[in-house]
N, C-alpha and C. Protein backbone atom coordinates (compact mmCIF):
# COMPACT_ATOMS: atom_id res chain seq x y z
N UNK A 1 180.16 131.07 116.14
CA UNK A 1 181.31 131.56 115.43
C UNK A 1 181.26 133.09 115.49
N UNK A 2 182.26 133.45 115.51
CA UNK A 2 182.47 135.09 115.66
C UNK A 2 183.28 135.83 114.77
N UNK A 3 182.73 136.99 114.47
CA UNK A 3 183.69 137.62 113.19
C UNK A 3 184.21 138.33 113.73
N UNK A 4 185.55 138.64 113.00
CA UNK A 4 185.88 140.25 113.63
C UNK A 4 186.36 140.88 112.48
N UNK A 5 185.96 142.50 112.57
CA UNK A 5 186.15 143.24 111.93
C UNK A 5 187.26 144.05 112.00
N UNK A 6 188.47 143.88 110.60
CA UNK A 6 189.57 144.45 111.04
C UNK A 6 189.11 146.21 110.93
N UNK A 7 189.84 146.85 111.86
CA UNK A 7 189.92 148.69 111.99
C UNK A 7 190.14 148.84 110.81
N UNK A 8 189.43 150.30 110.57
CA UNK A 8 189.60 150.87 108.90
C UNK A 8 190.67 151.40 109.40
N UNK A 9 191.03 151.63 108.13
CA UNK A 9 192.44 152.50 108.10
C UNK A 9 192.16 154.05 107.97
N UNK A 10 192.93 155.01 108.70
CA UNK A 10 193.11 156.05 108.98
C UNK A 10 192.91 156.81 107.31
N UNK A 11 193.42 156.48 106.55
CA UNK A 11 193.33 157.03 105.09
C UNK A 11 191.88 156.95 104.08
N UNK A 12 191.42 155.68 104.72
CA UNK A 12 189.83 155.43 103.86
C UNK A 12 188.92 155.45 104.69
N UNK A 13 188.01 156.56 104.18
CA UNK A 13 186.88 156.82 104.89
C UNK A 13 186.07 155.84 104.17
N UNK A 14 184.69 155.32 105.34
CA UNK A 14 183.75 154.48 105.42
C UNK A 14 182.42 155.50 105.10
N UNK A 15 181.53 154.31 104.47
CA UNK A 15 180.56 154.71 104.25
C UNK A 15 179.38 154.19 105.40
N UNK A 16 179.71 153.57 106.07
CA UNK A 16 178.81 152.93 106.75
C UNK A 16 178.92 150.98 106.90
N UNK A 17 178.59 150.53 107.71
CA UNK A 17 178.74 149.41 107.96
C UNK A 17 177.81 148.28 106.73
N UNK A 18 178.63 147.56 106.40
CA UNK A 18 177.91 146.84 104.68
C UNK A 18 177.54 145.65 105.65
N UNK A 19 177.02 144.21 105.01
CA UNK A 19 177.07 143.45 105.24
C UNK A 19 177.98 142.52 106.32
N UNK A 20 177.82 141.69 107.26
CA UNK A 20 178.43 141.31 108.54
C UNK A 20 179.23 142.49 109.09
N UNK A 21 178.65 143.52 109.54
CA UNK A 21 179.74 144.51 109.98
C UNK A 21 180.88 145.32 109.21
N UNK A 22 181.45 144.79 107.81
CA UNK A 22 182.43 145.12 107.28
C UNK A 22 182.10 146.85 106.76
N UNK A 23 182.88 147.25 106.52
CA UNK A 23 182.80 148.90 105.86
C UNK A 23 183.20 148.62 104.48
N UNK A 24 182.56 149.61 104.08
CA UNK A 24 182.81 149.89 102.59
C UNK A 24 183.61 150.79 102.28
N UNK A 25 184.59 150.87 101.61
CA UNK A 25 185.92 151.96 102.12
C UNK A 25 184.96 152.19 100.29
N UNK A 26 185.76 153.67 100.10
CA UNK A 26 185.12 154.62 99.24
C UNK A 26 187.05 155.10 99.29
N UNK A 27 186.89 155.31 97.89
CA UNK A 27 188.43 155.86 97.35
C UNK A 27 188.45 154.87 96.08
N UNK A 28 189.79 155.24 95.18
CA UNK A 28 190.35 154.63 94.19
C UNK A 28 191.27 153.82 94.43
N UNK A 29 191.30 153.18 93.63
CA UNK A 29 192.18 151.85 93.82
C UNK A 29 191.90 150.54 94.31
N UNK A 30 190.99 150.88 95.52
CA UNK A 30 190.45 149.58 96.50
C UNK A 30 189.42 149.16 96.33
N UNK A 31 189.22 149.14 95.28
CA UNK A 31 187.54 148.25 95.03
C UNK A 31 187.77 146.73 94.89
N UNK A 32 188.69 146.33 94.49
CA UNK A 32 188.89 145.10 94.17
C UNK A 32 189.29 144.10 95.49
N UNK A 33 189.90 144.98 96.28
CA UNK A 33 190.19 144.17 97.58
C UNK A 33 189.45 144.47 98.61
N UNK A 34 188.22 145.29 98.31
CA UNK A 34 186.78 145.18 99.34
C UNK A 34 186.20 143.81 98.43
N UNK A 35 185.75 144.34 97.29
CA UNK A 35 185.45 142.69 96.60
C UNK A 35 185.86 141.67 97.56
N UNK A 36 187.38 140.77 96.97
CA UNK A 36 187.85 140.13 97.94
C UNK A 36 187.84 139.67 99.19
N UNK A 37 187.37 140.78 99.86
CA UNK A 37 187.43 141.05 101.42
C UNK A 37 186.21 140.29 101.91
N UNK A 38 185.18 140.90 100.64
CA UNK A 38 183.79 140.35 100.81
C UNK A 38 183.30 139.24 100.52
N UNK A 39 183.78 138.47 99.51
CA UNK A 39 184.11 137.23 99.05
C UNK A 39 184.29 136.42 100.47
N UNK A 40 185.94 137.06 100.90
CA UNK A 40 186.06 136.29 101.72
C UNK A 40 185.29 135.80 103.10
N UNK A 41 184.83 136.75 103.46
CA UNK A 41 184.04 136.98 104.50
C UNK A 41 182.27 136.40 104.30
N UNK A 42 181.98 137.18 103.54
CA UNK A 42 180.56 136.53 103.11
C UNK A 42 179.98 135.20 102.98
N UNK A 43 181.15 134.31 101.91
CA UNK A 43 180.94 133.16 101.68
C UNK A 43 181.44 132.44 103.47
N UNK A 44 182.34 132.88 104.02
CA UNK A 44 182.32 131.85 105.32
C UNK A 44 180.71 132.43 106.14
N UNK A 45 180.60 133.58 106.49
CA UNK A 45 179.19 133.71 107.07
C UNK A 45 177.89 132.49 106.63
N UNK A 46 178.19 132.65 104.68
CA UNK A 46 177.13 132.05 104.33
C UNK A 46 177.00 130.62 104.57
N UNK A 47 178.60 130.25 104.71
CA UNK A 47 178.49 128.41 104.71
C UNK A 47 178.06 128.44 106.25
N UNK A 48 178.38 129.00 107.53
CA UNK A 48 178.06 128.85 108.87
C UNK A 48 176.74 129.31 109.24
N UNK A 49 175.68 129.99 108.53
CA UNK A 49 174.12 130.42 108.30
C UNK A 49 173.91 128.75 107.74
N UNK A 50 174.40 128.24 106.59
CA UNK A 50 173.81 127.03 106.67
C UNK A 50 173.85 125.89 107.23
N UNK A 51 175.25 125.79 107.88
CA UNK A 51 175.10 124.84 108.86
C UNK A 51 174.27 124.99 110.07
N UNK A 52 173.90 125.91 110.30
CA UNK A 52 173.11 126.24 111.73
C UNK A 52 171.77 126.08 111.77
N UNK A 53 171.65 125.98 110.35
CA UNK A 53 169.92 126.02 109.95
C UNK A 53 169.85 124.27 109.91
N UNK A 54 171.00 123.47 109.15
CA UNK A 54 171.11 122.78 108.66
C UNK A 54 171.08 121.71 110.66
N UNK A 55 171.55 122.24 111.37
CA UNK A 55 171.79 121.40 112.36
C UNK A 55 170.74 121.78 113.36
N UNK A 56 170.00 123.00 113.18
CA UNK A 56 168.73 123.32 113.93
C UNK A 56 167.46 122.28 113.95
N UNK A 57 167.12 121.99 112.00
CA UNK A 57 166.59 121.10 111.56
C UNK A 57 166.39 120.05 112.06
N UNK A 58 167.98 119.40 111.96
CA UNK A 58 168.18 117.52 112.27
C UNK A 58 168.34 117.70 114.09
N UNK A 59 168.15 118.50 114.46
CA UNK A 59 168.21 118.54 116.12
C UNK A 59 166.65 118.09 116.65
N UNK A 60 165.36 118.16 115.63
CA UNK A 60 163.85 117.65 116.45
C UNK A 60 163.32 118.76 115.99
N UNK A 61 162.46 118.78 116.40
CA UNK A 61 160.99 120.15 115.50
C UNK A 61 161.31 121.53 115.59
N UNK A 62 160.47 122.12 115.27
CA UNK A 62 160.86 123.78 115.91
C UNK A 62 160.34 123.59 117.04
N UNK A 63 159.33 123.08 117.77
CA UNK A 63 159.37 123.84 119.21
C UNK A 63 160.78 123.43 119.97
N UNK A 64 160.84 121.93 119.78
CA UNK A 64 162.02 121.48 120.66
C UNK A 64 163.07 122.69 120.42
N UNK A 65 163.53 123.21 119.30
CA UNK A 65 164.01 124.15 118.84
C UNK A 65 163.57 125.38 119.78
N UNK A 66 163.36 126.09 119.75
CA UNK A 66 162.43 127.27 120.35
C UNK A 66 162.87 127.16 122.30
N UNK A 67 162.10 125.71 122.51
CA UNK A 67 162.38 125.33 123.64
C UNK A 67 163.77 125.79 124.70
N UNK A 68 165.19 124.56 123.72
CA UNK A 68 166.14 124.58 124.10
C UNK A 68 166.48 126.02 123.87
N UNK A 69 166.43 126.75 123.03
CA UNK A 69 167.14 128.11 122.80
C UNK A 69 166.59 128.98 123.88
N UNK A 70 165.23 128.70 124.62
CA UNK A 70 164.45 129.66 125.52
C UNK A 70 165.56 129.13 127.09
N UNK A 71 166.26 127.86 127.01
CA UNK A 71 166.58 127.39 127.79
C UNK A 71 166.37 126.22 128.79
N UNK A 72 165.48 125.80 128.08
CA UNK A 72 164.20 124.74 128.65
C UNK A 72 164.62 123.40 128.56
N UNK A 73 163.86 122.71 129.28
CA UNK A 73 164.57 121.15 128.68
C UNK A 73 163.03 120.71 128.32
N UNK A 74 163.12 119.93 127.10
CA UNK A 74 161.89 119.22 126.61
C UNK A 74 161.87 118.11 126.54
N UNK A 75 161.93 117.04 127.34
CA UNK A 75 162.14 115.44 127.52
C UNK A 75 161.24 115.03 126.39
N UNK A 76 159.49 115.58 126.07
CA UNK A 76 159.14 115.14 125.61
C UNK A 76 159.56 114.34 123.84
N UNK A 77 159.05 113.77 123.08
CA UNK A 77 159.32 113.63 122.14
C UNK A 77 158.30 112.94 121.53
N UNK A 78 157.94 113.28 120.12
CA UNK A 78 157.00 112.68 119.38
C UNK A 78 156.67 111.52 119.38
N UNK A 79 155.33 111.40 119.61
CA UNK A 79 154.89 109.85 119.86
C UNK A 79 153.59 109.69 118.49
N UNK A 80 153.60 108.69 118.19
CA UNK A 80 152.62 108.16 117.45
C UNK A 80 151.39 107.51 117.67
N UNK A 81 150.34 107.96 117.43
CA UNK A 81 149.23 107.41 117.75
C UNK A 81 148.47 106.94 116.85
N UNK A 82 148.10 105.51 117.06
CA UNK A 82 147.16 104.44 116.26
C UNK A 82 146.25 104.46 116.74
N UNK A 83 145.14 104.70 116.38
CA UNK A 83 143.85 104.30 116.43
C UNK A 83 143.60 103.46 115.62
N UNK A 84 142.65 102.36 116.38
CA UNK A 84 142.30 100.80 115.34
C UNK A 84 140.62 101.17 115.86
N UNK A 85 139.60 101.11 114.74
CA UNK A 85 138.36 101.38 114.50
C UNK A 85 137.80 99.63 114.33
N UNK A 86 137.34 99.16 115.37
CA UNK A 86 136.88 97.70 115.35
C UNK A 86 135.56 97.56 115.10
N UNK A 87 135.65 96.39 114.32
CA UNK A 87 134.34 95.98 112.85
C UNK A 87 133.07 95.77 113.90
N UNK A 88 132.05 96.94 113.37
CA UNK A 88 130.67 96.09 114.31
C UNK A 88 130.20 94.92 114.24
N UNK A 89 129.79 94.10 114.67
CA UNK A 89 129.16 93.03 114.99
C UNK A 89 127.68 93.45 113.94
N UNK A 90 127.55 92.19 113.17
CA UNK A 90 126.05 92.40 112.20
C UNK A 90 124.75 92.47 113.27
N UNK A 91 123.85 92.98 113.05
CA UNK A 91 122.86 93.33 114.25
C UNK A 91 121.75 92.08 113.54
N UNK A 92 121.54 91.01 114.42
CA UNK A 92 120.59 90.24 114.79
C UNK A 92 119.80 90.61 113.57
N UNK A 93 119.43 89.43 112.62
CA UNK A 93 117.98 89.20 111.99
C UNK A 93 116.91 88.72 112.32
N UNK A 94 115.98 89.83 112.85
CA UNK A 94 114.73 89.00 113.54
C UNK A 94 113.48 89.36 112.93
N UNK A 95 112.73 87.85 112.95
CA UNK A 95 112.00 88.07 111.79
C UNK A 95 110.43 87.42 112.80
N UNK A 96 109.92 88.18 112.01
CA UNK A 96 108.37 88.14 113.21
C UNK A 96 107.16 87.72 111.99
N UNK A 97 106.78 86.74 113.26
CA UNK A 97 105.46 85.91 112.17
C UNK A 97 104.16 86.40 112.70
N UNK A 98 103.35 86.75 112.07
CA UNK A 98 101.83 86.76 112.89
C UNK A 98 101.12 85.90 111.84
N UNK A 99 100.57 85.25 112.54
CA UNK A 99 99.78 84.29 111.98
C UNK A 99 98.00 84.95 112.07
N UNK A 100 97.74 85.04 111.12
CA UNK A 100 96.57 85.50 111.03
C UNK A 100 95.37 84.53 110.07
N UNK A 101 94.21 84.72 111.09
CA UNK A 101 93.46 83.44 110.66
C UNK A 101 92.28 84.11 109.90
N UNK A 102 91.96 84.00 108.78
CA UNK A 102 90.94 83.91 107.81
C UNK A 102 89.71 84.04 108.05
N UNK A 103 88.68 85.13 108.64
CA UNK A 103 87.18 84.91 108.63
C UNK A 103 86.57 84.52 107.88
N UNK A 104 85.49 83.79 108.06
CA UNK A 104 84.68 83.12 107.15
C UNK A 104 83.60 84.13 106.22
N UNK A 105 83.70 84.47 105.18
CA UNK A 105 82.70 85.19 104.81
C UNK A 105 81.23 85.36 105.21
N UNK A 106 80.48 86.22 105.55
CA UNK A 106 79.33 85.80 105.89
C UNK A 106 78.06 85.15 105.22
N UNK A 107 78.13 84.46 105.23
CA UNK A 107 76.79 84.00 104.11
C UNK A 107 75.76 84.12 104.54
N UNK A 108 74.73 84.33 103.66
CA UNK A 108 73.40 84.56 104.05
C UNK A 108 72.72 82.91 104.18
N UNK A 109 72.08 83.23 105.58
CA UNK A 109 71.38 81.71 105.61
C UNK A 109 70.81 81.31 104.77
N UNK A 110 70.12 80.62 104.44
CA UNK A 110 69.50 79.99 103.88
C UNK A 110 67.78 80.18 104.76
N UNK A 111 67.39 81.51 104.79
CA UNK A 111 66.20 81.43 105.41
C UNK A 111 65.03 81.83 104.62
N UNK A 112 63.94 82.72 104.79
CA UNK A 112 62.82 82.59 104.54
C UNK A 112 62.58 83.31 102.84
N UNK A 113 62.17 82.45 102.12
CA UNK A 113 62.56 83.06 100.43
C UNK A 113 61.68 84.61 99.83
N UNK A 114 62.15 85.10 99.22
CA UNK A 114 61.49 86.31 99.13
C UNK A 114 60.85 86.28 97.31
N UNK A 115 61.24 84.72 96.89
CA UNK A 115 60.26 84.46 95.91
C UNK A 115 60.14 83.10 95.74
N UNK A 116 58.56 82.78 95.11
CA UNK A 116 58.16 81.41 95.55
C UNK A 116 56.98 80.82 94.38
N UNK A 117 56.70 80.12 94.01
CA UNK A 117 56.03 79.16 93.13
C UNK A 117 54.41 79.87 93.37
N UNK A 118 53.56 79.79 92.32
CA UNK A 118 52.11 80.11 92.36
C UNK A 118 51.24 78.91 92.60
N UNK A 119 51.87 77.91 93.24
CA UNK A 119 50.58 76.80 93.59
C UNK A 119 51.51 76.11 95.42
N UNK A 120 51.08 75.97 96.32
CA UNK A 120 51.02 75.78 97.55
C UNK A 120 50.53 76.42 98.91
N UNK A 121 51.08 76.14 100.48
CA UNK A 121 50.84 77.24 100.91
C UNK A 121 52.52 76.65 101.62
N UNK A 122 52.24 78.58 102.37
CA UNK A 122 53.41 78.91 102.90
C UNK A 122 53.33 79.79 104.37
N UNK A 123 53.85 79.08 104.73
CA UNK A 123 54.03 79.79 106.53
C UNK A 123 54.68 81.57 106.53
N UNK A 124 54.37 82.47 106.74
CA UNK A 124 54.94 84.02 106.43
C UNK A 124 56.08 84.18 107.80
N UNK A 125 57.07 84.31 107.69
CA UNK A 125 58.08 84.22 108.29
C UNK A 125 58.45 83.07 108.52
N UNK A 126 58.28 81.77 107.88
CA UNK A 126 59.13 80.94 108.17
C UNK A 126 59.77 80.49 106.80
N UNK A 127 58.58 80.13 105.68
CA UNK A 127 58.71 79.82 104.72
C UNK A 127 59.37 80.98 103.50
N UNK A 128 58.21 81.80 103.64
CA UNK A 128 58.69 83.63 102.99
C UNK A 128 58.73 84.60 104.18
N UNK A 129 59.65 85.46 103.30
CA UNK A 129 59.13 86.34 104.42
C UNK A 129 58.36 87.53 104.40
N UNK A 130 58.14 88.34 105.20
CA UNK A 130 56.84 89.21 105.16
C UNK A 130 57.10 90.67 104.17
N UNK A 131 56.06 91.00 104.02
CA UNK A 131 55.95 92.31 102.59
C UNK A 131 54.98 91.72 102.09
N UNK A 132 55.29 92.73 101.17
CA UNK A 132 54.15 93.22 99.41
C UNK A 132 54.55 91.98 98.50
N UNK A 133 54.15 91.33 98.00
CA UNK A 133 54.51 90.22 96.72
C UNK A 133 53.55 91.16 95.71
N UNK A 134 54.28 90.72 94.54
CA UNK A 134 53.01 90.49 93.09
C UNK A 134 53.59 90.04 92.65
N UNK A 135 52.20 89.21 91.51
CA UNK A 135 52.07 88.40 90.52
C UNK A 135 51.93 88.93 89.09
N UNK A 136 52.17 88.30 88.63
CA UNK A 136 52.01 88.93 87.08
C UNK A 136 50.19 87.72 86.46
N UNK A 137 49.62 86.93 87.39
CA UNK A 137 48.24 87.06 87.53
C UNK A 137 48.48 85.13 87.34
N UNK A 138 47.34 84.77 86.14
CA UNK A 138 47.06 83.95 86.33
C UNK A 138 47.97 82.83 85.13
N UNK A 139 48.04 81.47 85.59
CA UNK A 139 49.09 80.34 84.74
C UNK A 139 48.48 79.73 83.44
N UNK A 140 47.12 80.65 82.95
CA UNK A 140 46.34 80.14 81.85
C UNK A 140 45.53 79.30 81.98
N UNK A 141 45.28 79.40 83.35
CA UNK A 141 44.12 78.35 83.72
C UNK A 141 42.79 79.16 83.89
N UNK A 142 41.98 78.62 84.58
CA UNK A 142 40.88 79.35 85.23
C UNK A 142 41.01 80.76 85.77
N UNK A 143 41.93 80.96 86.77
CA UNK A 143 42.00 82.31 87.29
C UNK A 143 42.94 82.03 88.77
N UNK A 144 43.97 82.99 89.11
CA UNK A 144 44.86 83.02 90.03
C UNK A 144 44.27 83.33 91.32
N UNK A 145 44.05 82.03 92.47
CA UNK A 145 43.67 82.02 93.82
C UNK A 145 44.61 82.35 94.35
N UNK A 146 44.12 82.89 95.75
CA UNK A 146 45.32 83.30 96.91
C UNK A 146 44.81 83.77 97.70
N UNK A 147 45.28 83.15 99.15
CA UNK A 147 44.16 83.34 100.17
C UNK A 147 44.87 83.96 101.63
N UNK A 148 44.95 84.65 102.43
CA UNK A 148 45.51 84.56 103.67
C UNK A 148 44.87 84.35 104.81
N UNK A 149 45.27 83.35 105.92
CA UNK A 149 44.92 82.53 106.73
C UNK A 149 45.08 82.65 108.17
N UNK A 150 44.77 82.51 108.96
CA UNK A 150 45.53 82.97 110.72
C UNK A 150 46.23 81.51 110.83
N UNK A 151 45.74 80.56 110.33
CA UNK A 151 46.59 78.75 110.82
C UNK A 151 46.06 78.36 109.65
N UNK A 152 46.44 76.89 109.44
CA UNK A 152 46.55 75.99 108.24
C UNK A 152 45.38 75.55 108.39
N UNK A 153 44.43 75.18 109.33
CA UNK A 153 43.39 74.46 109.64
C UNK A 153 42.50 74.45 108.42
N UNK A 154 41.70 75.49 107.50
CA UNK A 154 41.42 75.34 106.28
C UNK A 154 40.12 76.13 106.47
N UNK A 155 39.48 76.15 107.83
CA UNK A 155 38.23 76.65 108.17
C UNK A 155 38.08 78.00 107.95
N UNK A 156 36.43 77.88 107.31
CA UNK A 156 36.05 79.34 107.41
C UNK A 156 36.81 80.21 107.90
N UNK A 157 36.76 80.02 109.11
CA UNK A 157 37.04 80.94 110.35
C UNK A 157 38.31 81.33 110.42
N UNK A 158 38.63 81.13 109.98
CA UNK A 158 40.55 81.45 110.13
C UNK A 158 40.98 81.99 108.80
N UNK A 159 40.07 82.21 107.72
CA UNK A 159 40.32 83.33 106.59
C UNK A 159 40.56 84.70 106.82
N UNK A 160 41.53 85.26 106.73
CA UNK A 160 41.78 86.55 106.61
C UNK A 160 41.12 87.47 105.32
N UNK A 161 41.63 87.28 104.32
CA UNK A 161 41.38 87.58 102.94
C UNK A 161 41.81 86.98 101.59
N UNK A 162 40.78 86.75 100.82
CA UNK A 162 41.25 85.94 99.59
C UNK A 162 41.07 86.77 98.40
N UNK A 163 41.40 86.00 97.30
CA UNK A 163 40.89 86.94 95.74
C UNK A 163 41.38 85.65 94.87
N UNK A 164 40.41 86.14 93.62
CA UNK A 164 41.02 85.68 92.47
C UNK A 164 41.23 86.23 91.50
N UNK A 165 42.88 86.53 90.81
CA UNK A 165 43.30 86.98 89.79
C UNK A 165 42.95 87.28 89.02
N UNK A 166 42.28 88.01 87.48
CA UNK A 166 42.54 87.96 85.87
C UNK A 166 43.67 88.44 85.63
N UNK A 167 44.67 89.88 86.44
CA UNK A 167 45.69 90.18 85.65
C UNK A 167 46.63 89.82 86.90
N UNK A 168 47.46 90.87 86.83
CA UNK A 168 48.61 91.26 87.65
C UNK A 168 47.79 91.46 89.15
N UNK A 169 48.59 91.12 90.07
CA UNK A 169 48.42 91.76 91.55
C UNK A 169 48.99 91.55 92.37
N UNK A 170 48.83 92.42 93.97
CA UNK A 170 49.79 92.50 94.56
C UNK A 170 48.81 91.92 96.33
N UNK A 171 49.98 91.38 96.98
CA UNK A 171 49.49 91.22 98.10
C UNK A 171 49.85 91.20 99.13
N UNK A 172 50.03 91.69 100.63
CA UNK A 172 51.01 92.47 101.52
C UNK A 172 50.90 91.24 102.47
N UNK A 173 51.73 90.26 102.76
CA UNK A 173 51.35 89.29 103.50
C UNK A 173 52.73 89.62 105.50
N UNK A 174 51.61 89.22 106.55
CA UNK A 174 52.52 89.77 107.75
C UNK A 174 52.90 88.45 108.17
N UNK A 175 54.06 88.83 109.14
CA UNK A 175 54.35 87.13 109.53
C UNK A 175 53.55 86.63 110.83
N UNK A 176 53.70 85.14 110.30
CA UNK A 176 52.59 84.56 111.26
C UNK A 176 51.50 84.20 110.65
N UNK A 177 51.50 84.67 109.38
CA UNK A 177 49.97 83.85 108.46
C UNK A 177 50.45 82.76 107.70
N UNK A 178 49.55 82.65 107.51
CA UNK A 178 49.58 81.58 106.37
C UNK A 178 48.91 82.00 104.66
N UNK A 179 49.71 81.99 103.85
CA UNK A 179 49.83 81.87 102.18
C UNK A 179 49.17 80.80 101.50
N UNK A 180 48.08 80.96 100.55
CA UNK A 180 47.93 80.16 100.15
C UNK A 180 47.43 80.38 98.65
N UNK A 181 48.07 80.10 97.35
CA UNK A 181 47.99 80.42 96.48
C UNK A 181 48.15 78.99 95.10
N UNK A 182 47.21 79.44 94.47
CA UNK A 182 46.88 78.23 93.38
C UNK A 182 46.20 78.59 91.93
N UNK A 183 47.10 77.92 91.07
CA UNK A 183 47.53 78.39 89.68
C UNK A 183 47.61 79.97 89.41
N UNK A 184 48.62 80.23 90.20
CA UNK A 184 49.20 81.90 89.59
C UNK A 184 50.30 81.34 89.30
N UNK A 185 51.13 82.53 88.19
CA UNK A 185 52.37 82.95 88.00
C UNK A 185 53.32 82.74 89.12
N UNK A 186 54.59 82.91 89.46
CA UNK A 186 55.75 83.34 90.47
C UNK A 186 55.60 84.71 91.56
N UNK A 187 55.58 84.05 92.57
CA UNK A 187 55.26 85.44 93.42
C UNK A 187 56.67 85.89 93.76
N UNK A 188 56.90 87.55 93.72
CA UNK A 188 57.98 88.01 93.97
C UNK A 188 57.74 89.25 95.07
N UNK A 189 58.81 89.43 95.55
CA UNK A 189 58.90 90.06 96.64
C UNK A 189 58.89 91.47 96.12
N UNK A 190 58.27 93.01 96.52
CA UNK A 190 58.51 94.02 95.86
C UNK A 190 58.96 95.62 96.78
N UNK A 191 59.28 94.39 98.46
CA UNK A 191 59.58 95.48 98.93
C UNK A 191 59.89 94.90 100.25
């Protein structure tokens, strides 16, 4: 749309160009029909400023805007994009067995005793085993025997060393002899 500005008149000087081009005439009398003038003029400018904005708008975005006015053609046009985020799959429960088997505690054999009765004899490493014993002496009898032996045979000859008790005593027996002890106390092991 195009305005035009009617020529001032030869009689009213202008002050300078007002709003859309129009002059502002300066003198008496004519204020009311610059008013008017401006009225008239202004309000059509203003309704055609809003249609232009108003049809710029509903024409597609500002660039498309921008675009066509640069001269351009923009085929493109807004597209929409969905992205769909798909559910993971639960990850496998796997479950692991070890079977584990129980050692047997170790028990102590049942081998050579490291305390033993004051009347028999006894093999030293098979029956007891070897060290220091003492007695706390004799069972209230006569007096506490105890003899060590190279074999059972009984002979002289195969005596190592003997004694007989009144109190307490001790006696270091090696293995491979033979023990032989009668009416003592409990022999215990002391080392």
């Amino acid at each position: 749309m195009t305005f035009h500005q009617p020529p001032p008149r030869p009689d009213q000087p202008s002050q300078g160009a007002g709003p859309f081009g129009l002059g502002t005439p300066v003198g008496p009398g004519r204020p009311a029909a610059n008013r008017r003038r401006w009225l008239k003029y202004g309000s059509v400018a203003l309704v055609s400023l809003l249609m232009g904005v108003g049809i710029g708008t509903s024409s597609g975005s500002a660039e498309t805007g921008k675009a066509t006015a640069a001269g351009t053609k923009d085929a493109s046009r807004p597209t929409a994009t969905v992205t769909e985020t798909a559910e993971a799959e639960p990850a496998p429960t796997v479950t692991e067995t070890e079977t584990v088997t129980a050692k047997p505690k170790k028990t102590e054999e049942p081998g050579p005793a490291t305390t033993f009765s004051g009347e028999g004899e006894y093999l030293v490493g098979g029956d007891i085993k070897p060290g220091t014993y003492k007695s706390a002496g004799s069972d209230g009898s006569f007096g506490c025997y105890w003899e060590r032996a190279k074999d059972a045979s009984g002979e002289v000859g195969s005596n190592i060393a003997n004694n007989i008790l009144d109190g307490p005593g001790r006696v270091t027996l090696n293995k491979g002899e033979y023990f032989k002890t009668n009416r003592c106390q409990e022999w215990k092991r002391v080392d």
